[in-house]
N, C-alpha and C. Protein backbone atom coordinates (compact mmCIF):
# COMPACT_ATOMS: atom_id res chain seq x y z
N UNK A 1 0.84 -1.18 0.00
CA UNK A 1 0.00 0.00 0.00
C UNK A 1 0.89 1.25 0.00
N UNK A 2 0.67 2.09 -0.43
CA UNK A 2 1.44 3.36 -1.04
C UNK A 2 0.98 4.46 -0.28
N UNK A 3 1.38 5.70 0.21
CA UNK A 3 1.00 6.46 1.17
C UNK A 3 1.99 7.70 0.90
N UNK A 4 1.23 8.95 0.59
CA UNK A 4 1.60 10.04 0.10
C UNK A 4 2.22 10.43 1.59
N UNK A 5 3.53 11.43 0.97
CA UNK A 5 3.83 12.22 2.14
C UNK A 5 3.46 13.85 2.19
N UNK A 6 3.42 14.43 2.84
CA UNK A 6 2.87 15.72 2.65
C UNK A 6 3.70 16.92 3.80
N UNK A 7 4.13 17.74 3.57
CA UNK A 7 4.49 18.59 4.83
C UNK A 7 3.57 19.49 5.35
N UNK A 8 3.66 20.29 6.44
CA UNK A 8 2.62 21.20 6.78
C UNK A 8 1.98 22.12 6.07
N UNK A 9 3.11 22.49 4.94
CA UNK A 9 2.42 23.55 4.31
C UNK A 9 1.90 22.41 2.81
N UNK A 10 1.27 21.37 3.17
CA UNK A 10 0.32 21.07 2.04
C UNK A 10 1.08 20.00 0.83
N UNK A 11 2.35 20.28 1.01
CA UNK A 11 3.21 19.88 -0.36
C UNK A 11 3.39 18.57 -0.47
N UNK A 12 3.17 17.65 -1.36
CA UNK A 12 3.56 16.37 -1.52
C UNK A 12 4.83 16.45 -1.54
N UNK A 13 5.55 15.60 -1.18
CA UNK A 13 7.07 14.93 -1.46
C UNK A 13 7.52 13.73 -2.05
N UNK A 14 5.76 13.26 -2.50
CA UNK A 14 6.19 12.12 -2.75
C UNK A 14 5.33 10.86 -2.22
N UNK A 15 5.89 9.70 -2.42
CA UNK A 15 4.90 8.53 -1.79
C UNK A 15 5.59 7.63 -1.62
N UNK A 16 5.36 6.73 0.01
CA UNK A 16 6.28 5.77 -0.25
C UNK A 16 5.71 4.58 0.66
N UNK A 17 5.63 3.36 0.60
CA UNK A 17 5.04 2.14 1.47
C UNK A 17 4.69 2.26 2.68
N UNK A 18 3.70 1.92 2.87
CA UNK A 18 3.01 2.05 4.28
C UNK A 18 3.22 0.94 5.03
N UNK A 19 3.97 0.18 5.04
CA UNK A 19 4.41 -0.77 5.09
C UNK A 19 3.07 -1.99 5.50
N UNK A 20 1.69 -1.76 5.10
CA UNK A 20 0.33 -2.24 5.66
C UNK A 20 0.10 -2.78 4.45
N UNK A 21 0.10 -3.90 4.43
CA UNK A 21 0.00 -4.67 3.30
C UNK A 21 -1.90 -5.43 3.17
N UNK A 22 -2.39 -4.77 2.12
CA UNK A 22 -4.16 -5.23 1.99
C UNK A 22 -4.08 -6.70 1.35
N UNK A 23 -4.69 -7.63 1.72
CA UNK A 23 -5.24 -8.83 1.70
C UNK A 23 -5.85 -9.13 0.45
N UNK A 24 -4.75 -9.69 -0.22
CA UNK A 24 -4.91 -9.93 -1.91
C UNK A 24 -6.10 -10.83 -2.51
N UNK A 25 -6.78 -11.68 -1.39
CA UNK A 25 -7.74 -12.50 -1.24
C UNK A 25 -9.24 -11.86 -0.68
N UNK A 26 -9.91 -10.85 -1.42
CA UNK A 26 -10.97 -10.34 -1.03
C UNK A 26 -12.79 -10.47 -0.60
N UNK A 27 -12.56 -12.15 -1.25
CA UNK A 27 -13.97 -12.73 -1.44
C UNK A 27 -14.76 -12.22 -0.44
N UNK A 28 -14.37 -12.39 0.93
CA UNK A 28 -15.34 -11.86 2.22
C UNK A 28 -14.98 -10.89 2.50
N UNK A 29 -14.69 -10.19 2.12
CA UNK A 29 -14.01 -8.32 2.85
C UNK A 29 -15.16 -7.75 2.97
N UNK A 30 -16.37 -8.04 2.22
CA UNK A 30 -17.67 -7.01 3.30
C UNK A 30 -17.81 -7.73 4.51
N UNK A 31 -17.90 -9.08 4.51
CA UNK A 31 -18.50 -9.72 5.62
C UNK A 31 -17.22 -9.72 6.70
N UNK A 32 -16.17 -9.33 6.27
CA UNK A 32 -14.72 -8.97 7.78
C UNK A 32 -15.67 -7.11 8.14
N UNK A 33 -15.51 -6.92 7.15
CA UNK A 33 -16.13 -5.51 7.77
C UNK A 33 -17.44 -4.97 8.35
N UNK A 34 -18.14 -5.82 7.86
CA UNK A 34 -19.76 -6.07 8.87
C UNK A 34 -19.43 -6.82 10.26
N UNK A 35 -18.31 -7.57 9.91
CA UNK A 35 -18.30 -8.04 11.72
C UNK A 35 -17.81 -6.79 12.65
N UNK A 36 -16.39 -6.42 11.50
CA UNK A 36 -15.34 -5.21 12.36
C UNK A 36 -16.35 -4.16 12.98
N UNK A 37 -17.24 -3.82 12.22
CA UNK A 37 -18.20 -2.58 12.49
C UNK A 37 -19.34 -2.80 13.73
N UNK A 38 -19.89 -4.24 13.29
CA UNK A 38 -20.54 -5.22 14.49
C UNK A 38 -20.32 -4.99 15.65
N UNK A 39 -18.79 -5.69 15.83
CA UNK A 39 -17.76 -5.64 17.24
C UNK A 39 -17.46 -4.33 17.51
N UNK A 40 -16.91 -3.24 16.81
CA UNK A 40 -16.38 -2.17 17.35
C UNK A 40 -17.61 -1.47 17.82
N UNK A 41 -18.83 -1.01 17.27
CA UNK A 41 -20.05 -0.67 17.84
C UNK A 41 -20.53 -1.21 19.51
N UNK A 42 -20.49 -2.49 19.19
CA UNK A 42 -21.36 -3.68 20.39
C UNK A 42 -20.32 -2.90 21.51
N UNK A 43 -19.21 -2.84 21.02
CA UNK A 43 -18.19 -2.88 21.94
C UNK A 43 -18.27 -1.37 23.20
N UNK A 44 -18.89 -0.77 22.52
CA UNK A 44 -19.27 1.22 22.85
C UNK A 44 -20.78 1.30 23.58
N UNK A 45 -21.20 0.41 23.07
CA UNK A 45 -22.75 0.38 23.60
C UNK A 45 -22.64 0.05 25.69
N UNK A 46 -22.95 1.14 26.18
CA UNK A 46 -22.77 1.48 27.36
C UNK A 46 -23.16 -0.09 28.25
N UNK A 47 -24.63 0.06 27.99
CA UNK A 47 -25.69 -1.32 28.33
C UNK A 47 -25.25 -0.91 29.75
N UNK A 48 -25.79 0.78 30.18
CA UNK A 48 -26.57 1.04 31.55
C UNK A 48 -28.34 0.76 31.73
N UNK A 49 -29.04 0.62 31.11
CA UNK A 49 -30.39 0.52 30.81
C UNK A 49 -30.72 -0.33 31.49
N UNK A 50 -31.92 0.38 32.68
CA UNK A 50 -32.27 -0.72 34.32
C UNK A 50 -33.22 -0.43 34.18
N UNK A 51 -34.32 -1.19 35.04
CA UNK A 51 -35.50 -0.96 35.24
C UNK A 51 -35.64 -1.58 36.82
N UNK A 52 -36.76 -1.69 37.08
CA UNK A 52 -36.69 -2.12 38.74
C UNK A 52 -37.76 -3.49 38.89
N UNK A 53 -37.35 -4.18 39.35
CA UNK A 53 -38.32 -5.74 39.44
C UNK A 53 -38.88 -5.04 41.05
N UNK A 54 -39.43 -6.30 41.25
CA UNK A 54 -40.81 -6.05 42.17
C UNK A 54 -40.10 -5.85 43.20
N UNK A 55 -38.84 -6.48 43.41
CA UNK A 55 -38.16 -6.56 45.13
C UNK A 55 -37.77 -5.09 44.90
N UNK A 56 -37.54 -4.45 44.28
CA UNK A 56 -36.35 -3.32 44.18
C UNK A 56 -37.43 -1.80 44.33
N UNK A 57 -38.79 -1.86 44.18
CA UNK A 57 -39.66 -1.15 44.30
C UNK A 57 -39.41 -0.35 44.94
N UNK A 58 -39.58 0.44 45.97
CA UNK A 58 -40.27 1.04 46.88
C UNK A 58 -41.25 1.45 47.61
N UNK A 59 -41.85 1.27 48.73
CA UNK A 59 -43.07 0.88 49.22
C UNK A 59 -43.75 -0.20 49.14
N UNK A 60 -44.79 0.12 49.30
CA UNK A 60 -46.09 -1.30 49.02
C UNK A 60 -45.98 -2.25 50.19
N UNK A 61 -45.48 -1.71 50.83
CA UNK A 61 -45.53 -2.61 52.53
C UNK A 61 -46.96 -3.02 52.79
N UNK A 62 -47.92 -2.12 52.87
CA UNK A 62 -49.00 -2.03 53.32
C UNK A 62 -49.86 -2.25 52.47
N UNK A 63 -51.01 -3.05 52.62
CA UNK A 63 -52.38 -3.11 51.70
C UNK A 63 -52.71 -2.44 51.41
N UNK A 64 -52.65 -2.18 50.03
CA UNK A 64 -53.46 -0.62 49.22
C UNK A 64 -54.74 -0.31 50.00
N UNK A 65 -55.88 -1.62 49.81
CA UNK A 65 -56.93 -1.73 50.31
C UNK A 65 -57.75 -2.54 51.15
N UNK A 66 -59.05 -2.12 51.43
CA UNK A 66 -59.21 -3.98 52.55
C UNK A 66 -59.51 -5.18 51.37
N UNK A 67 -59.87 -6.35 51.88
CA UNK A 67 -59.67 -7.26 51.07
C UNK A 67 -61.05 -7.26 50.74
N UNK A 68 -62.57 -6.88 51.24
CA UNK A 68 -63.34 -7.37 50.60
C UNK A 68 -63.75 -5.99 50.55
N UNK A 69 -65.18 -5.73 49.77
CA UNK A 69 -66.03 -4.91 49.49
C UNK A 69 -66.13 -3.91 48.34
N UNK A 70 -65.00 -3.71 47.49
CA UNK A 70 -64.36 -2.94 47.23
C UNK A 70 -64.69 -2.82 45.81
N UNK A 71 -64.98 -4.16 45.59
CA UNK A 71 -65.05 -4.80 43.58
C UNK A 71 -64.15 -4.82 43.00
N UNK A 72 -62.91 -4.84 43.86
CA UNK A 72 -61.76 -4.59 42.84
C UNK A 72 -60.50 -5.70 43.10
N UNK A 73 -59.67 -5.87 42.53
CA UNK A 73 -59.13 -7.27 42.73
C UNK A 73 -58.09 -7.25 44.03
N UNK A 74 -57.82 -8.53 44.68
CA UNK A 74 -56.92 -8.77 46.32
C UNK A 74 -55.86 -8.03 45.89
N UNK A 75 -55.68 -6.82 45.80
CA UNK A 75 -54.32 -6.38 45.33
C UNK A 75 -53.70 -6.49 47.10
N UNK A 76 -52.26 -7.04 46.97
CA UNK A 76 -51.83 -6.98 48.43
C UNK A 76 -50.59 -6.18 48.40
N UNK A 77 -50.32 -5.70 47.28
CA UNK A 77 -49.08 -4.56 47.53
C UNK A 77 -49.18 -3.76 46.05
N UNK A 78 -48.59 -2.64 46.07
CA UNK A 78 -48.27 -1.64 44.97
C UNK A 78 -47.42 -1.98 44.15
N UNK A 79 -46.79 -2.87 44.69
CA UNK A 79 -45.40 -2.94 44.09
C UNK A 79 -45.67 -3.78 42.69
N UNK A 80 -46.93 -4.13 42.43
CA UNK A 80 -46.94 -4.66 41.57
C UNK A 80 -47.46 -4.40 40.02
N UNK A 81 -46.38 -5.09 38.90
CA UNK A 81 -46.29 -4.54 37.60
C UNK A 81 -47.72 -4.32 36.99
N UNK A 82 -48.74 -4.38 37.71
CA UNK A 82 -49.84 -4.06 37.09
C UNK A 82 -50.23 -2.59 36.99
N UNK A 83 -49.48 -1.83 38.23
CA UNK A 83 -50.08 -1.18 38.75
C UNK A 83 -49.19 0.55 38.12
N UNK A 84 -49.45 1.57 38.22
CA UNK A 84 -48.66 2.31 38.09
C UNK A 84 -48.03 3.10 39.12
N UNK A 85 -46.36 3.26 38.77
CA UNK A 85 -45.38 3.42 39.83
C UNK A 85 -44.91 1.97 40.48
N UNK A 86 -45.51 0.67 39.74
CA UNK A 86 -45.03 -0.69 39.71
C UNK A 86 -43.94 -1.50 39.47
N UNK A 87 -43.08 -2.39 39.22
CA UNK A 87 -41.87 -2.72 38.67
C UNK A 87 -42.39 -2.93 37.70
N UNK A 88 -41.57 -3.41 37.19
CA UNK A 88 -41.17 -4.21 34.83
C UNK A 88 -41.24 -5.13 35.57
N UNK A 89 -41.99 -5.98 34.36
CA UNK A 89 -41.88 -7.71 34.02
C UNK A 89 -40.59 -7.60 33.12
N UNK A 90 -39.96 -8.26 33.25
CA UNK A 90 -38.79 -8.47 32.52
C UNK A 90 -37.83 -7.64 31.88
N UNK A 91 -38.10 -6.50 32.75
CA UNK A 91 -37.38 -5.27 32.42
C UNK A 91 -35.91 -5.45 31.85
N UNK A 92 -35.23 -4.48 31.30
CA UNK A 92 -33.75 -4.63 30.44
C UNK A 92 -32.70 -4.52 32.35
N UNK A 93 -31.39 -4.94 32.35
CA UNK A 93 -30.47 -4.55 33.35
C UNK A 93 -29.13 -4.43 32.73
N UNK A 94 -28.24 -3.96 33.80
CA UNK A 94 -27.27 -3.62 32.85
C UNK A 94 -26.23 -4.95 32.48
N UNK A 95 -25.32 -4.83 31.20
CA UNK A 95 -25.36 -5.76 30.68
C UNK A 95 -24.25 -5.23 29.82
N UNK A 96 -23.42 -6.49 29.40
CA UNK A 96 -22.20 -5.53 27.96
C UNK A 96 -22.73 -6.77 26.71
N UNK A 97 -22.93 -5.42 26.01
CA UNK A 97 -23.22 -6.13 25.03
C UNK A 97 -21.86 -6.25 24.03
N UNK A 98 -20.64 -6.43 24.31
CA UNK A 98 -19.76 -6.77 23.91
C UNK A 98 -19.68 -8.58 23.10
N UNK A 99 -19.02 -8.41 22.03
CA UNK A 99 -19.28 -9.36 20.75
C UNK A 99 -17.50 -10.07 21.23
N UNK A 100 -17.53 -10.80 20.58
CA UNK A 100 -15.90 -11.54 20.18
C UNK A 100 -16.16 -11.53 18.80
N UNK A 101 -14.63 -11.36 18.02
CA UNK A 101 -14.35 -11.06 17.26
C UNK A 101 -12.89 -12.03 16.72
N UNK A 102 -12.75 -12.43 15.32
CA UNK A 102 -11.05 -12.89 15.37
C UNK A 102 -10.08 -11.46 15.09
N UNK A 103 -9.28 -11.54 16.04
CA UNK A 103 -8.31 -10.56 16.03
C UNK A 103 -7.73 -10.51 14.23
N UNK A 104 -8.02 -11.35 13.86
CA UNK A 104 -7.35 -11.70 11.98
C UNK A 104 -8.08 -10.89 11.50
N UNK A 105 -9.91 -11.23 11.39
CA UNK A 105 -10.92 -10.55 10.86
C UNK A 105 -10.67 -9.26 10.83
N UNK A 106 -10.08 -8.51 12.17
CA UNK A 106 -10.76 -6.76 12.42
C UNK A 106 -9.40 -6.38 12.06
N UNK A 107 -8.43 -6.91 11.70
CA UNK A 107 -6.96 -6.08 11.01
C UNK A 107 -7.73 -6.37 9.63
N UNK A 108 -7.60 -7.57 9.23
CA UNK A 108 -7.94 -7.58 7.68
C UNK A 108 -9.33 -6.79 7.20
N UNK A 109 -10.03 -6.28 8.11
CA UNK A 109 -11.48 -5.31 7.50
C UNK A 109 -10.80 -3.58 7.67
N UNK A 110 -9.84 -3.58 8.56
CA UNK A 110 -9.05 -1.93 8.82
C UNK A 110 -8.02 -1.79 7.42
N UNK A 111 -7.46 -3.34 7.02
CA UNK A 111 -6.68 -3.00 6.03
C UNK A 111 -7.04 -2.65 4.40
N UNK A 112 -8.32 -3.46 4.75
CA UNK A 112 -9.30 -3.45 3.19
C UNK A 112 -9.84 -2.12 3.09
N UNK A 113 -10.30 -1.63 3.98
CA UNK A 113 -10.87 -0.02 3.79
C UNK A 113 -9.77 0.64 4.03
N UNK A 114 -9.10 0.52 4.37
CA UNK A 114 -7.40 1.36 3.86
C UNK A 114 -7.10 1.18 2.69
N UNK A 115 -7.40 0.40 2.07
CA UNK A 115 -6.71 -0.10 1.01
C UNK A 115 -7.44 0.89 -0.48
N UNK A 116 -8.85 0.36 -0.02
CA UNK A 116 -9.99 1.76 -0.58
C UNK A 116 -9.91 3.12 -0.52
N UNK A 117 -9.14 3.56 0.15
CA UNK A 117 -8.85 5.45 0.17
C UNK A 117 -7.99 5.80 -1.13
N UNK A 118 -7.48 4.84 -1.74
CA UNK A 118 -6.24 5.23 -2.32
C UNK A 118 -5.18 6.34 -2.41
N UNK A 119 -6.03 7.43 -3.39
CA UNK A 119 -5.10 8.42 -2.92
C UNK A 119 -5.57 9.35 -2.05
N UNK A 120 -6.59 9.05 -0.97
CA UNK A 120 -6.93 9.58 -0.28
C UNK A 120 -5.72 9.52 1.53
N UNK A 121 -5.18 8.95 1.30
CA UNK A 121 -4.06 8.50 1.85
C UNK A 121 -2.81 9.31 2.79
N UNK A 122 -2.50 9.79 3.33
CA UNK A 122 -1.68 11.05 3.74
C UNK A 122 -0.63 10.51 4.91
N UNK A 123 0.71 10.38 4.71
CA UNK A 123 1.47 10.72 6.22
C UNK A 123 1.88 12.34 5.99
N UNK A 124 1.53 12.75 7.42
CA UNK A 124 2.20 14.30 7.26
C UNK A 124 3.62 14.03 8.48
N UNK A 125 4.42 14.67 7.94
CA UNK A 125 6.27 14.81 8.19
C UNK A 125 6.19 16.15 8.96
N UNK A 126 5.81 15.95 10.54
CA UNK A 126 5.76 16.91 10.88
C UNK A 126 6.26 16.70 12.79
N UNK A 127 6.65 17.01 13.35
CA UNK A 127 7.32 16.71 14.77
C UNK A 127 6.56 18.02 15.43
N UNK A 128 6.15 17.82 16.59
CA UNK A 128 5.85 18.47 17.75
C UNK A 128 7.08 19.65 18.56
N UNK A 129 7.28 20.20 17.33
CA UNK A 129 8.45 21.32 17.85
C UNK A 129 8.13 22.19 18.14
N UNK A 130 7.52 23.01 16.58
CA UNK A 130 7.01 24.35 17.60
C UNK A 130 5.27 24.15 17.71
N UNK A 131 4.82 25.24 17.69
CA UNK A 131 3.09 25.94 18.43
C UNK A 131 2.41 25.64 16.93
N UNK A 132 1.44 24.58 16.86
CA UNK A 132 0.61 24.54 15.55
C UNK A 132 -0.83 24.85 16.04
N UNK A 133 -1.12 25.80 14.92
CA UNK A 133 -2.68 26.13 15.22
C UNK A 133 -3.65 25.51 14.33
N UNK A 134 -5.43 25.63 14.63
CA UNK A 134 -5.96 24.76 13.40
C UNK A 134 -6.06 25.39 12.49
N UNK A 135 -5.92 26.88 12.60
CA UNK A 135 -5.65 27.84 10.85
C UNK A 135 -4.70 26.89 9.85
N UNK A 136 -3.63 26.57 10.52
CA UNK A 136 -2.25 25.60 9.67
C UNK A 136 -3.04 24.63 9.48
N UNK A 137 -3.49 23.79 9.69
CA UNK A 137 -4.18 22.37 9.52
C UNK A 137 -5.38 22.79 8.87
N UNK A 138 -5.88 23.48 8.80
CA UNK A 138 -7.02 23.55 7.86
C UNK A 138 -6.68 24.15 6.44
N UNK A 139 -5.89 25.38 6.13
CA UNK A 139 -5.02 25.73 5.44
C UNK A 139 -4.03 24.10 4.55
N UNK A 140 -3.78 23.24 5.52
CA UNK A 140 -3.25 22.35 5.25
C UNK A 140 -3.82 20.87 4.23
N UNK A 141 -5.26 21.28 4.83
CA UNK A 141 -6.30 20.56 3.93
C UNK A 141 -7.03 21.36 2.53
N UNK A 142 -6.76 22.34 2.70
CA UNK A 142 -7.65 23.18 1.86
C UNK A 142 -6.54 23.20 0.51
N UNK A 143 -5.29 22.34 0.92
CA UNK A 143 -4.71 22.83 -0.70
C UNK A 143 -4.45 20.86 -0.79
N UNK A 144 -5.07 20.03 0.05
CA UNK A 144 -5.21 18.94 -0.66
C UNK A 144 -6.65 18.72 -0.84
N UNK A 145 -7.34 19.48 -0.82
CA UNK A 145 -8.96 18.96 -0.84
C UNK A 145 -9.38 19.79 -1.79
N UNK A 146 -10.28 19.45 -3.21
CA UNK A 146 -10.62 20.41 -4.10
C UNK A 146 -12.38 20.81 -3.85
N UNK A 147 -12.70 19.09 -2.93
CA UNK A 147 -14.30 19.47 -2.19
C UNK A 147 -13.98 19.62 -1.33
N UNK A 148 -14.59 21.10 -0.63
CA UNK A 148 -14.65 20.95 0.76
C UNK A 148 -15.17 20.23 1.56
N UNK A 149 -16.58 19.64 0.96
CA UNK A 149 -17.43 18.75 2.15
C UNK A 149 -16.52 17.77 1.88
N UNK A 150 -15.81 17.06 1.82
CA UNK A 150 -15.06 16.35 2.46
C UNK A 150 -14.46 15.80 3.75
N UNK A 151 -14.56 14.95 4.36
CA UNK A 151 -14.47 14.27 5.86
C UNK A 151 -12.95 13.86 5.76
N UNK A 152 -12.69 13.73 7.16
CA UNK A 152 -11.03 13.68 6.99
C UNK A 152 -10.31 13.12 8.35
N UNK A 153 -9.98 11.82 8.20
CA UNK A 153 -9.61 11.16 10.15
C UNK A 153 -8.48 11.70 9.83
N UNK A 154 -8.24 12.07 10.86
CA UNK A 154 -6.51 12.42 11.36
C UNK A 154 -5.83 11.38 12.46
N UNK A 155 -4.87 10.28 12.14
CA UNK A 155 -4.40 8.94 13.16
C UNK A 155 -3.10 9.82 13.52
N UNK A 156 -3.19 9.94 15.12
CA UNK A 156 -2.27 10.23 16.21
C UNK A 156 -2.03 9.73 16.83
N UNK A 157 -0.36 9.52 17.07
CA UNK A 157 -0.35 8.81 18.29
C UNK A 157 -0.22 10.21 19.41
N UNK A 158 -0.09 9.35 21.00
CA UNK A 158 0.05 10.03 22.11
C UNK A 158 0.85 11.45 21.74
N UNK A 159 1.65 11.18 21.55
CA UNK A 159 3.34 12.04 21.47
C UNK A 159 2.93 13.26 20.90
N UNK A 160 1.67 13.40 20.04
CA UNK A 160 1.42 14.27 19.17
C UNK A 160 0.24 15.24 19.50
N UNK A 161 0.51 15.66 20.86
CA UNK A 161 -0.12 16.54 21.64
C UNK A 161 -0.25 17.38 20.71
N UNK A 162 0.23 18.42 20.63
CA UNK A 162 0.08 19.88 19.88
C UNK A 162 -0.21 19.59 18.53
N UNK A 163 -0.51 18.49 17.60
CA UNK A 163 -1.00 18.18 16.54
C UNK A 163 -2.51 17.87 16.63
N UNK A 164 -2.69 17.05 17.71
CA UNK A 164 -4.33 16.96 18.43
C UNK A 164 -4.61 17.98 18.80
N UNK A 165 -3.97 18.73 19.37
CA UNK A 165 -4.94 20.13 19.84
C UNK A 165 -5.32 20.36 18.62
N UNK A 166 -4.37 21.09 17.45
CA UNK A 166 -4.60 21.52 16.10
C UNK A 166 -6.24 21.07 15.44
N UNK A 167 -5.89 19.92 15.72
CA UNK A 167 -6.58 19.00 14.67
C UNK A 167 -8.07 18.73 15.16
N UNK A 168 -8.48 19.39 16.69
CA UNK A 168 -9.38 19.21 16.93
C UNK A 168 -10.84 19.93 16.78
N UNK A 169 -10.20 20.81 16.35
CA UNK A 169 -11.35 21.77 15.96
C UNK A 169 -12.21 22.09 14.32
N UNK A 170 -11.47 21.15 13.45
CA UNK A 170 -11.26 21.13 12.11
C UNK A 170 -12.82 20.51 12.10
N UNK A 171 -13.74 21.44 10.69
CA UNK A 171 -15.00 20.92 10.80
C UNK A 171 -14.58 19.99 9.89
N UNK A 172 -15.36 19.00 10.11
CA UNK A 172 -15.74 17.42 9.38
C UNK A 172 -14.63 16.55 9.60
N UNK A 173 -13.79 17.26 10.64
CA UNK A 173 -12.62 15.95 11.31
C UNK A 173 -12.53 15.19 12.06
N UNK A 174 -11.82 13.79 12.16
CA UNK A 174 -12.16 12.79 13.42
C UNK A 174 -11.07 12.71 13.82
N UNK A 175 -10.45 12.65 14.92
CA UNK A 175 -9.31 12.20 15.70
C UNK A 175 -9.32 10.58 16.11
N UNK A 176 -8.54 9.89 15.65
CA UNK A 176 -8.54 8.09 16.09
C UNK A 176 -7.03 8.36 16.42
N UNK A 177 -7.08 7.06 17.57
CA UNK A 177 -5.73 6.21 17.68
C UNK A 177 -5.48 5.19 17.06
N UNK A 178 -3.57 5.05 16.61
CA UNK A 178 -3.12 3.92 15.93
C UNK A 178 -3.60 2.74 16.39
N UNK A 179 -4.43 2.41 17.53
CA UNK A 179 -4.63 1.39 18.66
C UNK A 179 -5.95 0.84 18.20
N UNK A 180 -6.82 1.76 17.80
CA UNK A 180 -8.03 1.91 18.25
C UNK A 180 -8.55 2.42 17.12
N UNK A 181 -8.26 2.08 15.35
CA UNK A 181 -9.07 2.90 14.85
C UNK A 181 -10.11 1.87 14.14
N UNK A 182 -11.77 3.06 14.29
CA UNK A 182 -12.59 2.06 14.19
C UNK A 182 -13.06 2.30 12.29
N UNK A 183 -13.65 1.09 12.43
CA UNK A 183 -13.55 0.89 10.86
C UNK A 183 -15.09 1.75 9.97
N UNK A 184 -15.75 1.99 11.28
CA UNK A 184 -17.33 2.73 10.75
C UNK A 184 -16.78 4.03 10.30
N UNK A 185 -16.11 4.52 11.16
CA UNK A 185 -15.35 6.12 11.08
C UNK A 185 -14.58 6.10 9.91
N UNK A 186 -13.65 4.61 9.41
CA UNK A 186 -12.81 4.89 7.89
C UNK A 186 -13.70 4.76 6.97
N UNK A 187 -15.04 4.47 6.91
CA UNK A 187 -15.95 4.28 5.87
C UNK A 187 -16.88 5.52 5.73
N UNK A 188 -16.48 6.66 6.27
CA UNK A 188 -17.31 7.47 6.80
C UNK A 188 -16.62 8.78 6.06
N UNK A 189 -15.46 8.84 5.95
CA UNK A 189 -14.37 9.49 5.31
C UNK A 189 -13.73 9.38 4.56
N UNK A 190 -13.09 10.68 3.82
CA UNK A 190 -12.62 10.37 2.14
C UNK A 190 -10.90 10.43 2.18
N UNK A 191 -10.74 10.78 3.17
CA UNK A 191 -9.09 11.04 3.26
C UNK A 191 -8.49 10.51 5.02
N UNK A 192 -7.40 10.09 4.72
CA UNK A 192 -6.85 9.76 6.46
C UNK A 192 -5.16 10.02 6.26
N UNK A 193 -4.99 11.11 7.15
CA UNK A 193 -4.21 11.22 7.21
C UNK A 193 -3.13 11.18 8.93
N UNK A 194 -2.12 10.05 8.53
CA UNK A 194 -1.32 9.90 9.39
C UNK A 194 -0.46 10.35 10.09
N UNK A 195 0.12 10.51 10.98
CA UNK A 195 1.35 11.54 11.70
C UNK A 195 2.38 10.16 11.46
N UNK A 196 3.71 10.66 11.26
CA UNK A 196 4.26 9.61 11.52
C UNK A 196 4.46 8.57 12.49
N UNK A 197 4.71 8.88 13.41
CA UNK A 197 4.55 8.02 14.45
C UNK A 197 3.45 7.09 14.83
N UNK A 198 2.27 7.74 14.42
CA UNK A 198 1.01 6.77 14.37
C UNK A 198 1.44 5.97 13.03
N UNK A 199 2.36 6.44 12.46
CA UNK A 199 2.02 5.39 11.30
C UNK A 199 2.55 4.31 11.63
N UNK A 200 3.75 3.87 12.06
CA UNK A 200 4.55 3.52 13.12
C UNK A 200 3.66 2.41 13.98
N UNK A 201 2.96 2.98 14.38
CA UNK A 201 2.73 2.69 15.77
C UNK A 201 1.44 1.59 14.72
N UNK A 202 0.43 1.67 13.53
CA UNK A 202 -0.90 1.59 12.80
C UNK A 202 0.03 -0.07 12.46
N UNK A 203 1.33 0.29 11.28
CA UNK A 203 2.05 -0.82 11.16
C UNK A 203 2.08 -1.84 12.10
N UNK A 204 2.57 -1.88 13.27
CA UNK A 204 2.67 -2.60 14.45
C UNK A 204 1.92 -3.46 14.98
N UNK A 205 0.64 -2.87 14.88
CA UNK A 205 -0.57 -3.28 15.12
C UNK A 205 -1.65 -3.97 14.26
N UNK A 206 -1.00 -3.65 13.18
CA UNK A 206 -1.79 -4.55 11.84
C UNK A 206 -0.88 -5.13 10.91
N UNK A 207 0.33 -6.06 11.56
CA UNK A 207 1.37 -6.87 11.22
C UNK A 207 0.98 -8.04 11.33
């Protein structure tokens, strides 16, 4: 896979191996990426969502009412799901809805939609020396982007503090880690561009 280099002020230098090699065997590459997207989703889904069963109520100690005369049925506590201010029958609790996944599958669905950007592709050659603002980084996109509506992940690693600040304010931009990037977000966007070190770090992780 081939991967443009670019400096801050916009300029190609050139292109050279990403060293992320895409999976020459594609027959199932939607179905690696319907899982990748599957799992990385399931994986975010909080699954705080409670409700309260009958023990967990509050009140209803006491007989609503007396037992006869009334025409209305032996109710012997409040607490019950018939009633309102009652528990759930089978209410949701909390829960992870976390999936398993083959660690093979979710590199080979990150590498296939990498592989799809083509020249949408970017390492920028740039070190955390001096003060970058997002005027520079947007400026920085605006002379590789001929549409503006265009979407655009930016992969950072840690180290690249003052590039994340930059980069965070950029409309239609996503910030991912080399660790952690999810595959809904690369399908979502037309360009990704790498810091070196994340690239580094992207290699490593999808070896």
């Amino acid at each position: 896979m081939k991967i443009k280099t670019l400096t801050l002020s916009g300029e190609e230098t050139g292109s050279k191996s990403a060293g992320i090699t895409v999976p020459k065997v594609q027959d199932n590459a939607d179905h690696w990426i319907y899982l990748a997207v599957k799992y990385q989703q399931a994986s975010r889904h909080q699954g705080t969502h409670n409700t309260l069963s009958r023990g967990e109520v509050r009140g209803g100690g006491a007989k609503p009412y007396k037992q006869k005369g009334t025409g209305n049925a032996r109710r012997g506590t409040n607490r019950t799901p018939l009633r309102v201010g009652g528990s759930v029958i089978f209410g949701p609790k909390p829960r992870s809805h976390a999936i398993d996944i083959n660690p093979d599958v979710l590199k080979k669905a990150i590498k296939v939609v990498l592989g799809q950007k083509g020249d949408g592709l970017f390492v920028l050659d740039y070190k955390d020396e001096a003060e970058l603002k997002t005027k520079q980084v947007q400026q920085l996109l605006d002379s590789i982007q001929k549409d503006t509506s265009k979407k655009v992940m930016f992969v950072l690693g840690v180290e690249n503090e003052c590039l994340q600040k930059a980069c965070r304010n950029i409309k239609r931009g996503l910030i991912s880690s080399p660790l952690s990037i999810e595959v809904a977000d690369l399908l979502d966007v037309d360009q990704v561009i790498f810091s070196s070190a994340a690239l580094e770090k992207a290699r490593e992780t999808l070896s």
